[in-house]
PDBML (XML) file of the C-alpha atoms, coordinates in Angstrom:
<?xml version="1.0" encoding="UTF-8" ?>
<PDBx:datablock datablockName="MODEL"
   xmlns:PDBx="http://pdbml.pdb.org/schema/pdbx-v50.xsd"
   xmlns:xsi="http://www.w3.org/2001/XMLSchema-instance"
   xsi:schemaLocation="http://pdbml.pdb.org/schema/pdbx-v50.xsd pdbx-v50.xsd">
   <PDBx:atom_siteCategory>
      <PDBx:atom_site id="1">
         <PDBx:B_iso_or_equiv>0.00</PDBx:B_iso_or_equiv>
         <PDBx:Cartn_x>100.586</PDBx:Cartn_x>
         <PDBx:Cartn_y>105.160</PDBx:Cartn_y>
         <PDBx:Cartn_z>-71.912</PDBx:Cartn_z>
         <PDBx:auth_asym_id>A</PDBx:auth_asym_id>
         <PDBx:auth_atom_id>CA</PDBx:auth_atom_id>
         <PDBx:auth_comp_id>UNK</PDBx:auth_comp_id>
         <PDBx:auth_seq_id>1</PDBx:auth_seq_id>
         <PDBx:group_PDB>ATOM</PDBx:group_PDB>
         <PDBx:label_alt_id xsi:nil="true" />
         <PDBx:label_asym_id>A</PDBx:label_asym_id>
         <PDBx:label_atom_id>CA</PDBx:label_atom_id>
         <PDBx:label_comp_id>UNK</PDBx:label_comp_id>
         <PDBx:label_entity_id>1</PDBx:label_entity_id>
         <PDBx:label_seq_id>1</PDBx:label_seq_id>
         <PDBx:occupancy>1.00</PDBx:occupancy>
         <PDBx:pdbx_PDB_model_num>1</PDBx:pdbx_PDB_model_num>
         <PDBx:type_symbol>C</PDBx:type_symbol>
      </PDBx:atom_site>
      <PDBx:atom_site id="2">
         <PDBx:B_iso_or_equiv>0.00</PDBx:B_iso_or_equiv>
         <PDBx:Cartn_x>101.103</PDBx:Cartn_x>
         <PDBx:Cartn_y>108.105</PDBx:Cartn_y>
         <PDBx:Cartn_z>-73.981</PDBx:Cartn_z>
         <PDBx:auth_asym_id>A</PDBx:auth_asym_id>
         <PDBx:auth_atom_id>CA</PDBx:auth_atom_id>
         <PDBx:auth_comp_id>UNK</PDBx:auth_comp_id>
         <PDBx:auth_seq_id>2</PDBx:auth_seq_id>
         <PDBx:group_PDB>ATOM</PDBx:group_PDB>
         <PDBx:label_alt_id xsi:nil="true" />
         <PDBx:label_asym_id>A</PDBx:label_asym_id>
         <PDBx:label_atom_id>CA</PDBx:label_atom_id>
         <PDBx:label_comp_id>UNK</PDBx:label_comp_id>
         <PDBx:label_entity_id>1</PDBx:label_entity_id>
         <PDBx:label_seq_id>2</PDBx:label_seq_id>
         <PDBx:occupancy>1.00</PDBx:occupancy>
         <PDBx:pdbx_PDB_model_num>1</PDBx:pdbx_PDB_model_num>
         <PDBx:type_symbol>C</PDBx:type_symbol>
      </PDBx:atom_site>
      <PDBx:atom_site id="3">
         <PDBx:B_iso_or_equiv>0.00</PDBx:B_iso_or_equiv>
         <PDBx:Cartn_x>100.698</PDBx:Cartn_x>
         <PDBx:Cartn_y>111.359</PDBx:Cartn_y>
         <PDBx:Cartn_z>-72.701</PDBx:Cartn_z>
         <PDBx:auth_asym_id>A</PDBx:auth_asym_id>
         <PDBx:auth_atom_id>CA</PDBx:auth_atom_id>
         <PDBx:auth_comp_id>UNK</PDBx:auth_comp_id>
         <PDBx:auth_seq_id>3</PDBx:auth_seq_id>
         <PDBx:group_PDB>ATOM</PDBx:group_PDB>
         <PDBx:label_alt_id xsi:nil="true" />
         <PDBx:label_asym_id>A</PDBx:label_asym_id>
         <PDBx:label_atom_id>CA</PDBx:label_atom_id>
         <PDBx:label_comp_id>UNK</PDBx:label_comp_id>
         <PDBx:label_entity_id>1</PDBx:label_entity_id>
         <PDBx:label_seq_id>3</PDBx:label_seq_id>
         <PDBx:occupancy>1.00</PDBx:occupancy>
         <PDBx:pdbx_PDB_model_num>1</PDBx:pdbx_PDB_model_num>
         <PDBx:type_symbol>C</PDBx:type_symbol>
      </PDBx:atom_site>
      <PDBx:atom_site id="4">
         <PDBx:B_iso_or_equiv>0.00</PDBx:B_iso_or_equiv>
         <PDBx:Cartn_x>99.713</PDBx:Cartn_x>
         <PDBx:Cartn_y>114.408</PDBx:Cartn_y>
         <PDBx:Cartn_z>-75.301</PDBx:Cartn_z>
         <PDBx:auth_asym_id>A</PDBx:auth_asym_id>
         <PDBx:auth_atom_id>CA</PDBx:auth_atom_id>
         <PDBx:auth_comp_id>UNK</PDBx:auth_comp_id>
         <PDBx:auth_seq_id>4</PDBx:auth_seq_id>
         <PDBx:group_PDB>ATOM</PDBx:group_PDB>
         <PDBx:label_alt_id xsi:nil="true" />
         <PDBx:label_asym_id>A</PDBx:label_asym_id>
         <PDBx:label_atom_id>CA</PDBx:label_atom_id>
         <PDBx:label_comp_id>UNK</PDBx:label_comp_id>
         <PDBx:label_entity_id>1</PDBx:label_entity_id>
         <PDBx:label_seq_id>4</PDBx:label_seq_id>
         <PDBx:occupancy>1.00</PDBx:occupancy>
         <PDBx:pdbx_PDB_model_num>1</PDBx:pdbx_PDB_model_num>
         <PDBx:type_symbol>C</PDBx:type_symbol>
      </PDBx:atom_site>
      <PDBx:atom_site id="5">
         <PDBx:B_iso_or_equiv>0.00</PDBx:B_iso_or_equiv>
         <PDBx:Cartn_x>101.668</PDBx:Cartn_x>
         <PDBx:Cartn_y>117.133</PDBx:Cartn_y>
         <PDBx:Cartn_z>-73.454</PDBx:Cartn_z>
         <PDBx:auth_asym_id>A</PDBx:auth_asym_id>
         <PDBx:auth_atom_id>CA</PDBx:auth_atom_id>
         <PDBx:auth_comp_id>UNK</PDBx:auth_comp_id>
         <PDBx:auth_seq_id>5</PDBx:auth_seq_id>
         <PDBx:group_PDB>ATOM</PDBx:group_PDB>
         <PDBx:label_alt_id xsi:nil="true" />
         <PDBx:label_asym_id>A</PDBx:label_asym_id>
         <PDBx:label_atom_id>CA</PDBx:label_atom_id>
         <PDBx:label_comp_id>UNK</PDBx:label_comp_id>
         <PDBx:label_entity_id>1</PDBx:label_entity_id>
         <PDBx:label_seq_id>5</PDBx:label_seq_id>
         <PDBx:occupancy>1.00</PDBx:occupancy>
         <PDBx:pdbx_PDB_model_num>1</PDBx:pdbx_PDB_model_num>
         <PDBx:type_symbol>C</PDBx:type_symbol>
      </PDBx:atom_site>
      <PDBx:atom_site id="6">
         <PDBx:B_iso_or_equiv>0.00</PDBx:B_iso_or_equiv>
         <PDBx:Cartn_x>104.510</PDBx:Cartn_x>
         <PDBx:Cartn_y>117.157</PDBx:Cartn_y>
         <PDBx:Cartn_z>-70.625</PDBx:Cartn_z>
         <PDBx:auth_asym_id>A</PDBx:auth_asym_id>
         <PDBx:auth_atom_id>CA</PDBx:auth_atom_id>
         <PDBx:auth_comp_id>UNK</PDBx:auth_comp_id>
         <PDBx:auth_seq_id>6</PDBx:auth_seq_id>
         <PDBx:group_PDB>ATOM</PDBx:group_PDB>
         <PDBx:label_alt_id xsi:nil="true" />
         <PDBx:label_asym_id>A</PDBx:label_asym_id>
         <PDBx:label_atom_id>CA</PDBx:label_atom_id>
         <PDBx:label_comp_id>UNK</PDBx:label_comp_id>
         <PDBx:label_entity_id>1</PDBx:label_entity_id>
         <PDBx:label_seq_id>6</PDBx:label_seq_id>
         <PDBx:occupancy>1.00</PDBx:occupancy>
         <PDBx:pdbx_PDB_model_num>1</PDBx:pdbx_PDB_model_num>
         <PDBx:type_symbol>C</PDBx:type_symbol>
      </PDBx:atom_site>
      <PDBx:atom_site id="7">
         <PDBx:B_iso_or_equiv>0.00</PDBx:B_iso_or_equiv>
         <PDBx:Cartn_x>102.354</PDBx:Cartn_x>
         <PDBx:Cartn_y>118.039</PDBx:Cartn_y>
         <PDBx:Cartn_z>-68.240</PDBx:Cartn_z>
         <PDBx:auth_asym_id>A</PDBx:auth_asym_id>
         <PDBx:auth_atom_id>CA</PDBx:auth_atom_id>
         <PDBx:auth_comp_id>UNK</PDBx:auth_comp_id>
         <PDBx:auth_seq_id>7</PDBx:auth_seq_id>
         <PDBx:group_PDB>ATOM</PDBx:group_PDB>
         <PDBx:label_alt_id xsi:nil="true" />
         <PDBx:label_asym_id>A</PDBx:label_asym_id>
         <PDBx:label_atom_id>CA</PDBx:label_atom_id>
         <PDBx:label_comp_id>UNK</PDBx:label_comp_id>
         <PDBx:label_entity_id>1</PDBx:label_entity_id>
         <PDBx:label_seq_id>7</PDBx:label_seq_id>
         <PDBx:occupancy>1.00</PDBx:occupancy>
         <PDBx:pdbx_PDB_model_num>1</PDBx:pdbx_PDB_model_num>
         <PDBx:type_symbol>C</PDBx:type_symbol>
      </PDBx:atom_site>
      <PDBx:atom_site id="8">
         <PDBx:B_iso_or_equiv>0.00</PDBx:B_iso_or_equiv>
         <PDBx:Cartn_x>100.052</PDBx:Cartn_x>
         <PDBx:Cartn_y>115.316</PDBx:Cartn_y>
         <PDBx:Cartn_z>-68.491</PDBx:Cartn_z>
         <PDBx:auth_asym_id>A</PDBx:auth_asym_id>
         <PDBx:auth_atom_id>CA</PDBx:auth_atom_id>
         <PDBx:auth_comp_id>UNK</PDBx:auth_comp_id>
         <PDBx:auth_seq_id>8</PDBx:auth_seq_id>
         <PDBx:group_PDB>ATOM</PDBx:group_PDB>
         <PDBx:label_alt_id xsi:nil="true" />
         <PDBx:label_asym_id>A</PDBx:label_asym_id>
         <PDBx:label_atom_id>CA</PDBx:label_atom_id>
         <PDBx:label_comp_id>UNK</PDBx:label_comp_id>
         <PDBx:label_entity_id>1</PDBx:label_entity_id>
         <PDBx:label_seq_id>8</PDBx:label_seq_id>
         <PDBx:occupancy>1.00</PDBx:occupancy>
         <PDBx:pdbx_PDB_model_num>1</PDBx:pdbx_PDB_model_num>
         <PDBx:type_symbol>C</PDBx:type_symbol>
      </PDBx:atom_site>
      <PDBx:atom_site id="9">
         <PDBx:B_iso_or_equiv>0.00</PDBx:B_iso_or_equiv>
         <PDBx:Cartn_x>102.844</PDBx:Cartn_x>
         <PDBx:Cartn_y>113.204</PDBx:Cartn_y>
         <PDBx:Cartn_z>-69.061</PDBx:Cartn_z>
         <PDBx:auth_asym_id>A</PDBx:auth_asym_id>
         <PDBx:auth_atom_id>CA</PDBx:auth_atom_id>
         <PDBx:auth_comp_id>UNK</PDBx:auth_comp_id>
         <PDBx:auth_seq_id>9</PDBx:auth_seq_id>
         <PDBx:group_PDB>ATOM</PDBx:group_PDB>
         <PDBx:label_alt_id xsi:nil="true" />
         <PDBx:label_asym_id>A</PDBx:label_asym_id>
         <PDBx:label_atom_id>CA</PDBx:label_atom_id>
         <PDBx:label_comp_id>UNK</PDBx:label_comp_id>
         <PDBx:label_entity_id>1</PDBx:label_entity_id>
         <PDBx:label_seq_id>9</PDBx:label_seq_id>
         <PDBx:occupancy>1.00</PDBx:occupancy>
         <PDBx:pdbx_PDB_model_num>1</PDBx:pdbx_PDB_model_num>
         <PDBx:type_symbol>C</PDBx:type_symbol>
      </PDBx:atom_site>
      <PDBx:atom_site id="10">
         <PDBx:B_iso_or_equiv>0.00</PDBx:B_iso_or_equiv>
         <PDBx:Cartn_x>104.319</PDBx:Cartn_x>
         <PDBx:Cartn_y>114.744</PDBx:Cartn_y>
         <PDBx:Cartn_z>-65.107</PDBx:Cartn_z>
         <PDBx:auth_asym_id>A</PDBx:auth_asym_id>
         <PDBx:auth_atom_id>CA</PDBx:auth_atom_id>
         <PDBx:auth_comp_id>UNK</PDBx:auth_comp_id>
         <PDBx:auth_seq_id>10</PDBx:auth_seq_id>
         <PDBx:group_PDB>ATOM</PDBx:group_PDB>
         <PDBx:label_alt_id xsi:nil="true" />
         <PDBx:label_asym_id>A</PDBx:label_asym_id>
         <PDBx:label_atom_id>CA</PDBx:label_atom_id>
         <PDBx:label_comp_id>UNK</PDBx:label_comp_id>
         <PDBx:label_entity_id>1</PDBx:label_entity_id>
         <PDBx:label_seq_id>10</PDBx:label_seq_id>
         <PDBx:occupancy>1.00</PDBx:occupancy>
         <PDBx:pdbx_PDB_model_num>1</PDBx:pdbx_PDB_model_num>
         <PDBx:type_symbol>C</PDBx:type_symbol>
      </PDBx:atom_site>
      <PDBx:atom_site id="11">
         <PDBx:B_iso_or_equiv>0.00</PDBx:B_iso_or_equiv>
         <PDBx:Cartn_x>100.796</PDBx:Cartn_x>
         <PDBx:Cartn_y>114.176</PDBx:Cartn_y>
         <PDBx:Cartn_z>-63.663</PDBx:Cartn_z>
         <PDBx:auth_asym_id>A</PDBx:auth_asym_id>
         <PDBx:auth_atom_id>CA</PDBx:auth_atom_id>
         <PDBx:auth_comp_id>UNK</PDBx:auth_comp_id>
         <PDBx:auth_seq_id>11</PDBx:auth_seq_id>
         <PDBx:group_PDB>ATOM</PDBx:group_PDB>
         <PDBx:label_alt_id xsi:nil="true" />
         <PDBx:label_asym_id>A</PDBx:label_asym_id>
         <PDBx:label_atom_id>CA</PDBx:label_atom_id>
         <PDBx:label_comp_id>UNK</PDBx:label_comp_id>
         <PDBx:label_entity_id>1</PDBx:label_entity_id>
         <PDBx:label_seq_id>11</PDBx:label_seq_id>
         <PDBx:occupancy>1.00</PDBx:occupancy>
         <PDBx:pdbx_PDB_model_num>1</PDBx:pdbx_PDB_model_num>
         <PDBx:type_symbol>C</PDBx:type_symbol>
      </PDBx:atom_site>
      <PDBx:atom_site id="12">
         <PDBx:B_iso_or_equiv>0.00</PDBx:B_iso_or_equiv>
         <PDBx:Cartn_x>100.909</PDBx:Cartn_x>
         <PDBx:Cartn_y>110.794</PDBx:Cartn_y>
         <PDBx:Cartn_z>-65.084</PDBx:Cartn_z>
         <PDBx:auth_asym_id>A</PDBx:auth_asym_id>
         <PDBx:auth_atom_id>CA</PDBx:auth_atom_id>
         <PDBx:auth_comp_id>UNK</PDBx:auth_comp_id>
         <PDBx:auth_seq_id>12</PDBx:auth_seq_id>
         <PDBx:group_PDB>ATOM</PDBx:group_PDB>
         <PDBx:label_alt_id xsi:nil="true" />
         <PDBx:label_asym_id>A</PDBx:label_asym_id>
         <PDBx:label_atom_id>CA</PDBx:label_atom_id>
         <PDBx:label_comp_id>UNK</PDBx:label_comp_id>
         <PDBx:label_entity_id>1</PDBx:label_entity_id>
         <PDBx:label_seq_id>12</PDBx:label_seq_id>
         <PDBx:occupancy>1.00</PDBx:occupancy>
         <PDBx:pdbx_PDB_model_num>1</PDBx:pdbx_PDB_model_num>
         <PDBx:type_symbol>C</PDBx:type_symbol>
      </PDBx:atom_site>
      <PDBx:atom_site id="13">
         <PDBx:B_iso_or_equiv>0.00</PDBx:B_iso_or_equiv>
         <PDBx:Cartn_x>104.596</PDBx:Cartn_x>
         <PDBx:Cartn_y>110.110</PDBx:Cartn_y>
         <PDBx:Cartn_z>-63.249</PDBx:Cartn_z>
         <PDBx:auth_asym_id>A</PDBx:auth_asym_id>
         <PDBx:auth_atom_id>CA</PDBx:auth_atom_id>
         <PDBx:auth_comp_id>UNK</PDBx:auth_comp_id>
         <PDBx:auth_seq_id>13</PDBx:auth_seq_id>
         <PDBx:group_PDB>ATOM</PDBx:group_PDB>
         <PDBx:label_alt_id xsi:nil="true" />
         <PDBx:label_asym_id>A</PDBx:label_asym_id>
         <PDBx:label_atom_id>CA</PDBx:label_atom_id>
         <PDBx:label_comp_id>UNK</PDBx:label_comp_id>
         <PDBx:label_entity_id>1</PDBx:label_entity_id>
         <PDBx:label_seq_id>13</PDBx:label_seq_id>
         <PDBx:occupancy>1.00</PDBx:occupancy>
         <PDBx:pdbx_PDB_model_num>1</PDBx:pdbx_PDB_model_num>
         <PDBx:type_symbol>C</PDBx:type_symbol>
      </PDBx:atom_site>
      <PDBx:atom_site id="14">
         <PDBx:B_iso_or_equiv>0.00</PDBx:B_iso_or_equiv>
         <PDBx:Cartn_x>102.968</PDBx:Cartn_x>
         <PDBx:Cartn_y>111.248</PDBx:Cartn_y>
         <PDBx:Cartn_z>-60.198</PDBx:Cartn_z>
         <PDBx:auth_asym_id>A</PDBx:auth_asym_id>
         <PDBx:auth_atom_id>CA</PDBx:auth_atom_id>
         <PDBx:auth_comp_id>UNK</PDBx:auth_comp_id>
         <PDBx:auth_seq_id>14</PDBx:auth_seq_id>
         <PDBx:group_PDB>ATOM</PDBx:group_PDB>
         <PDBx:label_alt_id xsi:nil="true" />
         <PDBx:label_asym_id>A</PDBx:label_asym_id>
         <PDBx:label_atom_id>CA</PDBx:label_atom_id>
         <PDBx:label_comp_id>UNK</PDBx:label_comp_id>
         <PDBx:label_entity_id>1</PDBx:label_entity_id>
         <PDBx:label_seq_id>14</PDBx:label_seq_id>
         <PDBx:occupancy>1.00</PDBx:occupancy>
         <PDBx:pdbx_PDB_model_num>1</PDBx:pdbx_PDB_model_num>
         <PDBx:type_symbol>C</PDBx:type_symbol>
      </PDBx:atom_site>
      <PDBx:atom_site id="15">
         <PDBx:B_iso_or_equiv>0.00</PDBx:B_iso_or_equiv>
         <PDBx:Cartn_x>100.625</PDBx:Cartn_x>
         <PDBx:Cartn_y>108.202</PDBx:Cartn_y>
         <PDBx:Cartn_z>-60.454</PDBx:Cartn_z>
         <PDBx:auth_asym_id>A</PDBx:auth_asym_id>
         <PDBx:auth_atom_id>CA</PDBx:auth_atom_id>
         <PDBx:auth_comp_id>UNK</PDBx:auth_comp_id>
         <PDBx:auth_seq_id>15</PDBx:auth_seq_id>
         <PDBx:group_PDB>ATOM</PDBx:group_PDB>
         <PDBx:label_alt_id xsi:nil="true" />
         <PDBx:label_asym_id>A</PDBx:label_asym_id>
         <PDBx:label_atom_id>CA</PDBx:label_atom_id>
         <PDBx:label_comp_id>UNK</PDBx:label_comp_id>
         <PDBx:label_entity_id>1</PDBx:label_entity_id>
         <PDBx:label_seq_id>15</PDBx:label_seq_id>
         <PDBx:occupancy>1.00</PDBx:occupancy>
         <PDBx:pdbx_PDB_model_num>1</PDBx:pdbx_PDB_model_num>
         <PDBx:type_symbol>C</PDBx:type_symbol>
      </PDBx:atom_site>
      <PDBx:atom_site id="16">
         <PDBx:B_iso_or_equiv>0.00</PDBx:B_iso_or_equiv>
         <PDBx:Cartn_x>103.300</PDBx:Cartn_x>
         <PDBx:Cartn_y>105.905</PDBx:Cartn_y>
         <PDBx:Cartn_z>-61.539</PDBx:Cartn_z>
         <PDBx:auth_asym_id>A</PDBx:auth_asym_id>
         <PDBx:auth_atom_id>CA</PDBx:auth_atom_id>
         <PDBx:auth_comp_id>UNK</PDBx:auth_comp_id>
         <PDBx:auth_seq_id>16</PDBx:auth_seq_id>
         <PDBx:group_PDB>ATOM</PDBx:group_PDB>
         <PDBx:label_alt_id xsi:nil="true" />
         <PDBx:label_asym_id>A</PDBx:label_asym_id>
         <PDBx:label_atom_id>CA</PDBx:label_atom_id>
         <PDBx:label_comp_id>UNK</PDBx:label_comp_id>
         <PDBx:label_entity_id>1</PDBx:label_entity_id>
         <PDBx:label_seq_id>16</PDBx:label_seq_id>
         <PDBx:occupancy>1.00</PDBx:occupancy>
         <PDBx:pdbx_PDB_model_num>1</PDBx:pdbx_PDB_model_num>
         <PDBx:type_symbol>C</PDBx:type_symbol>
      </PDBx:atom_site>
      <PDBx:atom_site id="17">
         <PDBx:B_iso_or_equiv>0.00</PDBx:B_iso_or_equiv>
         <PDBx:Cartn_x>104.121</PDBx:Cartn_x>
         <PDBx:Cartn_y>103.080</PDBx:Cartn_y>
         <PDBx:Cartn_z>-59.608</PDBx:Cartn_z>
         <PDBx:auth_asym_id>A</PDBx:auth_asym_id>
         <PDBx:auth_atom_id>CA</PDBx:auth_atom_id>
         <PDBx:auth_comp_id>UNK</PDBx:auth_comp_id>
         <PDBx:auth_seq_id>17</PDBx:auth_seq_id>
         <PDBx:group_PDB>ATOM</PDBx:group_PDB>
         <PDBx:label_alt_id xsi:nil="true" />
         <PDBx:label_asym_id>A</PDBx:label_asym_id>
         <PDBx:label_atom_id>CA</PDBx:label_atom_id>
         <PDBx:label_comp_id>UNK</PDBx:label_comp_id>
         <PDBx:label_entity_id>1</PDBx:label_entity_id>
         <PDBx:label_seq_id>17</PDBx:label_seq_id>
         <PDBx:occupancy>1.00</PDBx:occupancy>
         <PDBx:pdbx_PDB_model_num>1</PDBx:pdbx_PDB_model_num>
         <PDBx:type_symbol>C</PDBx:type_symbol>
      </PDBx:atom_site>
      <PDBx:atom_site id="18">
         <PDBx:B_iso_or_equiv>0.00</PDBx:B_iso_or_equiv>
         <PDBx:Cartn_x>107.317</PDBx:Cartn_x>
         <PDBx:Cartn_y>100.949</PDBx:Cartn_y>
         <PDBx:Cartn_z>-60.153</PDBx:Cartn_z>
         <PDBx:auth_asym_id>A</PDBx:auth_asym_id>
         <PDBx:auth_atom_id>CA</PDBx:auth_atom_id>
         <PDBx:auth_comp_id>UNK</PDBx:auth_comp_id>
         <PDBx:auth_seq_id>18</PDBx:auth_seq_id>
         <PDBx:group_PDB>ATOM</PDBx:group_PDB>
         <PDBx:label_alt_id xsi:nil="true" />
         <PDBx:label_asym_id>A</PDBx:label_asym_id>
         <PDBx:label_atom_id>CA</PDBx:label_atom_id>
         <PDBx:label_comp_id>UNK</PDBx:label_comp_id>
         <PDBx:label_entity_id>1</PDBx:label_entity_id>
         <PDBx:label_seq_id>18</PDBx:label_seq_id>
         <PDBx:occupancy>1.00</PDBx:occupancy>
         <PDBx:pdbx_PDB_model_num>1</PDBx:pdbx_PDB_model_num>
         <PDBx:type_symbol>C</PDBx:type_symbol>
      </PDBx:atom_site>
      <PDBx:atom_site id="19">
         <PDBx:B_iso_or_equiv>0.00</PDBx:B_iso_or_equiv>
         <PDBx:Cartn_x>105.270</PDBx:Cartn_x>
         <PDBx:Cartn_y>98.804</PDBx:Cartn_y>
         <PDBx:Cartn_z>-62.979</PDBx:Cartn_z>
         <PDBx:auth_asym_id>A</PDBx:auth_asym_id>
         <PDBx:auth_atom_id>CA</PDBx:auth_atom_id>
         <PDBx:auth_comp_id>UNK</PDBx:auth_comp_id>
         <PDBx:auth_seq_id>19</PDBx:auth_seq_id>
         <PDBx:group_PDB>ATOM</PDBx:group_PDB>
         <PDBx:label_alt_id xsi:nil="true" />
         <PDBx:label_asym_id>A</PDBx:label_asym_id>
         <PDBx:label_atom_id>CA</PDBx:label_atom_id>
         <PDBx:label_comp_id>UNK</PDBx:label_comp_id>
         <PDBx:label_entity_id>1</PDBx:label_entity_id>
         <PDBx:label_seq_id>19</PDBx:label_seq_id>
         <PDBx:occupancy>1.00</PDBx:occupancy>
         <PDBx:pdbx_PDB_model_num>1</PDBx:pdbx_PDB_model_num>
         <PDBx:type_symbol>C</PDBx:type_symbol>
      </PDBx:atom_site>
      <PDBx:atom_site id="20">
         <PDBx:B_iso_or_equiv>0.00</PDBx:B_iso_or_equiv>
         <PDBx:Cartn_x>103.878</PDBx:Cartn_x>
         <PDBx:Cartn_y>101.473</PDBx:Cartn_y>
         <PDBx:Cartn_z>-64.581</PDBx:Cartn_z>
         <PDBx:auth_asym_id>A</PDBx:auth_asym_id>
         <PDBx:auth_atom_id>CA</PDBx:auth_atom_id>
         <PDBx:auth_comp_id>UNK</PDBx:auth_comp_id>
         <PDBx:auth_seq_id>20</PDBx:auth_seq_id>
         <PDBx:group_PDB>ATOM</PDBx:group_PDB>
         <PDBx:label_alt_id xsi:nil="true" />
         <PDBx:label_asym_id>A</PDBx:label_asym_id>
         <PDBx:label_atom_id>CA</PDBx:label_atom_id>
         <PDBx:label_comp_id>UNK</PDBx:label_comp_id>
         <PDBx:label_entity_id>1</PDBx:label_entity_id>
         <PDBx:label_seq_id>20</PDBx:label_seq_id>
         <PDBx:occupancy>1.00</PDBx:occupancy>
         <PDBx:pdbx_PDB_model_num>1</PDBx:pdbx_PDB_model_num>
         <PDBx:type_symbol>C</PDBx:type_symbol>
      </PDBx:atom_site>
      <PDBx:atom_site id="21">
         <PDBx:B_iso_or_equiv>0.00</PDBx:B_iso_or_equiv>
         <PDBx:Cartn_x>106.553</PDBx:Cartn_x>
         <PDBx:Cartn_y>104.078</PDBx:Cartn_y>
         <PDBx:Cartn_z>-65.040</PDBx:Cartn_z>
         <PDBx:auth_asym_id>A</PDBx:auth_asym_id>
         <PDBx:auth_atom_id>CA</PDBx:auth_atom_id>
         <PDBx:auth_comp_id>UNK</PDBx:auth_comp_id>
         <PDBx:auth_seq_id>21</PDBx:auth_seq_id>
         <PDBx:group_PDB>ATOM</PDBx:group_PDB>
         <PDBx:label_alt_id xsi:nil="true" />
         <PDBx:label_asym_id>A</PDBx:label_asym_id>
         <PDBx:label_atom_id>CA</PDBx:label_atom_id>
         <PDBx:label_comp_id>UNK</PDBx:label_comp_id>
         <PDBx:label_entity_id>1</PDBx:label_entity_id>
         <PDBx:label_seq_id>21</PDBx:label_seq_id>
         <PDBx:occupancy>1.00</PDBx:occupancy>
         <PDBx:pdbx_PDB_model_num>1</PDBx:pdbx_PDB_model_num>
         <PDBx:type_symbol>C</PDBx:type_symbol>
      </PDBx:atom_site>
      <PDBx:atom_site id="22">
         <PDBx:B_iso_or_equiv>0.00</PDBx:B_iso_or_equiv>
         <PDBx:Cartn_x>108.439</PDBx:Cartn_x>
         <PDBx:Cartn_y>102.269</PDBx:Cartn_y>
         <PDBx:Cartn_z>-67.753</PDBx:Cartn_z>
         <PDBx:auth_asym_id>A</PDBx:auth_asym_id>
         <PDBx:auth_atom_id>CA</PDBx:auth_atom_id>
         <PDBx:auth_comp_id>UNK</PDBx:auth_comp_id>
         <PDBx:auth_seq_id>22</PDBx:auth_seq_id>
         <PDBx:group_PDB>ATOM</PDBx:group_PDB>
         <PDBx:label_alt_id xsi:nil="true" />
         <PDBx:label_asym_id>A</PDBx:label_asym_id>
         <PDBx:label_atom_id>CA</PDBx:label_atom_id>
         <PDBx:label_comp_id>UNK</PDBx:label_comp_id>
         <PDBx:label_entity_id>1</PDBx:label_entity_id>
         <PDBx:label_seq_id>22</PDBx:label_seq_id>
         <PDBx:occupancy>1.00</PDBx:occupancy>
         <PDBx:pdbx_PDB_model_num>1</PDBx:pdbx_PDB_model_num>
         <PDBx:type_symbol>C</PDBx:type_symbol>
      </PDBx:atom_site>
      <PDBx:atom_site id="23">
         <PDBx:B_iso_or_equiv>0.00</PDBx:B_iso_or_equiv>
         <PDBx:Cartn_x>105.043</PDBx:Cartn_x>
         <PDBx:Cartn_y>102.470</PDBx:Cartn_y>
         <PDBx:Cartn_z>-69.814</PDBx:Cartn_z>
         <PDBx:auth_asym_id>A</PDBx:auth_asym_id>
         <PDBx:auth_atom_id>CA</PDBx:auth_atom_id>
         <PDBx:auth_comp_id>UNK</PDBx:auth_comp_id>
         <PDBx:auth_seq_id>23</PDBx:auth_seq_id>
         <PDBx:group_PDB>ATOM</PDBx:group_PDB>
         <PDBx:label_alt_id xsi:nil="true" />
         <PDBx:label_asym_id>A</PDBx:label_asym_id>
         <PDBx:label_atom_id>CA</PDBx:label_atom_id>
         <PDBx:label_comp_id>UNK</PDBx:label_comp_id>
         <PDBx:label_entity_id>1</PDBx:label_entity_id>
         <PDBx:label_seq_id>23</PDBx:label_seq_id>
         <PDBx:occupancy>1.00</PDBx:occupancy>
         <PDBx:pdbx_PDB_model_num>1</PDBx:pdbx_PDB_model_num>
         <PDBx:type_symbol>C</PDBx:type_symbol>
      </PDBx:atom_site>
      <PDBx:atom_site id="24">
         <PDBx:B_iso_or_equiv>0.00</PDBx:B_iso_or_equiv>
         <PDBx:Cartn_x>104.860</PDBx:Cartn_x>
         <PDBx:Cartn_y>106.293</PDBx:Cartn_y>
         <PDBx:Cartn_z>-69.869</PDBx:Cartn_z>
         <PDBx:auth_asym_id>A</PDBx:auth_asym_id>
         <PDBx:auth_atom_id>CA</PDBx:auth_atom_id>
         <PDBx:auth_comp_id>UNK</PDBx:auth_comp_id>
         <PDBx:auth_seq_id>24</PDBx:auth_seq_id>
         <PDBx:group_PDB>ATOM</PDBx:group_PDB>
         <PDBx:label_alt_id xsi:nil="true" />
         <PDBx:label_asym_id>A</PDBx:label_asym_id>
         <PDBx:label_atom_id>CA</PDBx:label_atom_id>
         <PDBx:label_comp_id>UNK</PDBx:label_comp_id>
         <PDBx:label_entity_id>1</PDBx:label_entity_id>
         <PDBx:label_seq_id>24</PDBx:label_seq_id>
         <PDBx:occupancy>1.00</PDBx:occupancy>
         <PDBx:pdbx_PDB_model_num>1</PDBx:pdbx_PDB_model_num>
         <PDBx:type_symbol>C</PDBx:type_symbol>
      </PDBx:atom_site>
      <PDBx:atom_site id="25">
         <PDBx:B_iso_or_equiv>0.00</PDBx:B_iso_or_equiv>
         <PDBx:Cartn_x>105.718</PDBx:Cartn_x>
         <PDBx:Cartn_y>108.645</PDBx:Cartn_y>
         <PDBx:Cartn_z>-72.760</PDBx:Cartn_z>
         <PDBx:auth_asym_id>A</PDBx:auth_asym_id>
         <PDBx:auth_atom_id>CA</PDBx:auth_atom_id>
         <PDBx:auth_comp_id>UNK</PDBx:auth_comp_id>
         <PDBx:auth_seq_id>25</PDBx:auth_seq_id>
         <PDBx:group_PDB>ATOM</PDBx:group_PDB>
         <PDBx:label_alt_id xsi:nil="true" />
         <PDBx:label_asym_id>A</PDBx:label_asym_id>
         <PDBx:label_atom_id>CA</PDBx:label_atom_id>
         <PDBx:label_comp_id>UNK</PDBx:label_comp_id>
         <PDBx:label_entity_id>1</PDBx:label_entity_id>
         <PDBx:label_seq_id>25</PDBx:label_seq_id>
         <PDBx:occupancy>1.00</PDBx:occupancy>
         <PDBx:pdbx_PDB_model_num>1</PDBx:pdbx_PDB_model_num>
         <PDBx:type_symbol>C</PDBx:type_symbol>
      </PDBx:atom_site>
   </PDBx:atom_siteCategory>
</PDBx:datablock>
């Protein structure tokens, strides 16, 4: 999952779960 700016990319954390944090960047 790549995120265009940091704060996409913190909303995006606050949706993680443990399976899908590792995908995020």
């Amino acid at each position: 999952v790549l995120a265009m700016d940091t704060g996409n990319l913190t909303a995006l954390h606050a949706l993680a779960d443990e399976a899908t944090a590792p995908k995020l960047g």
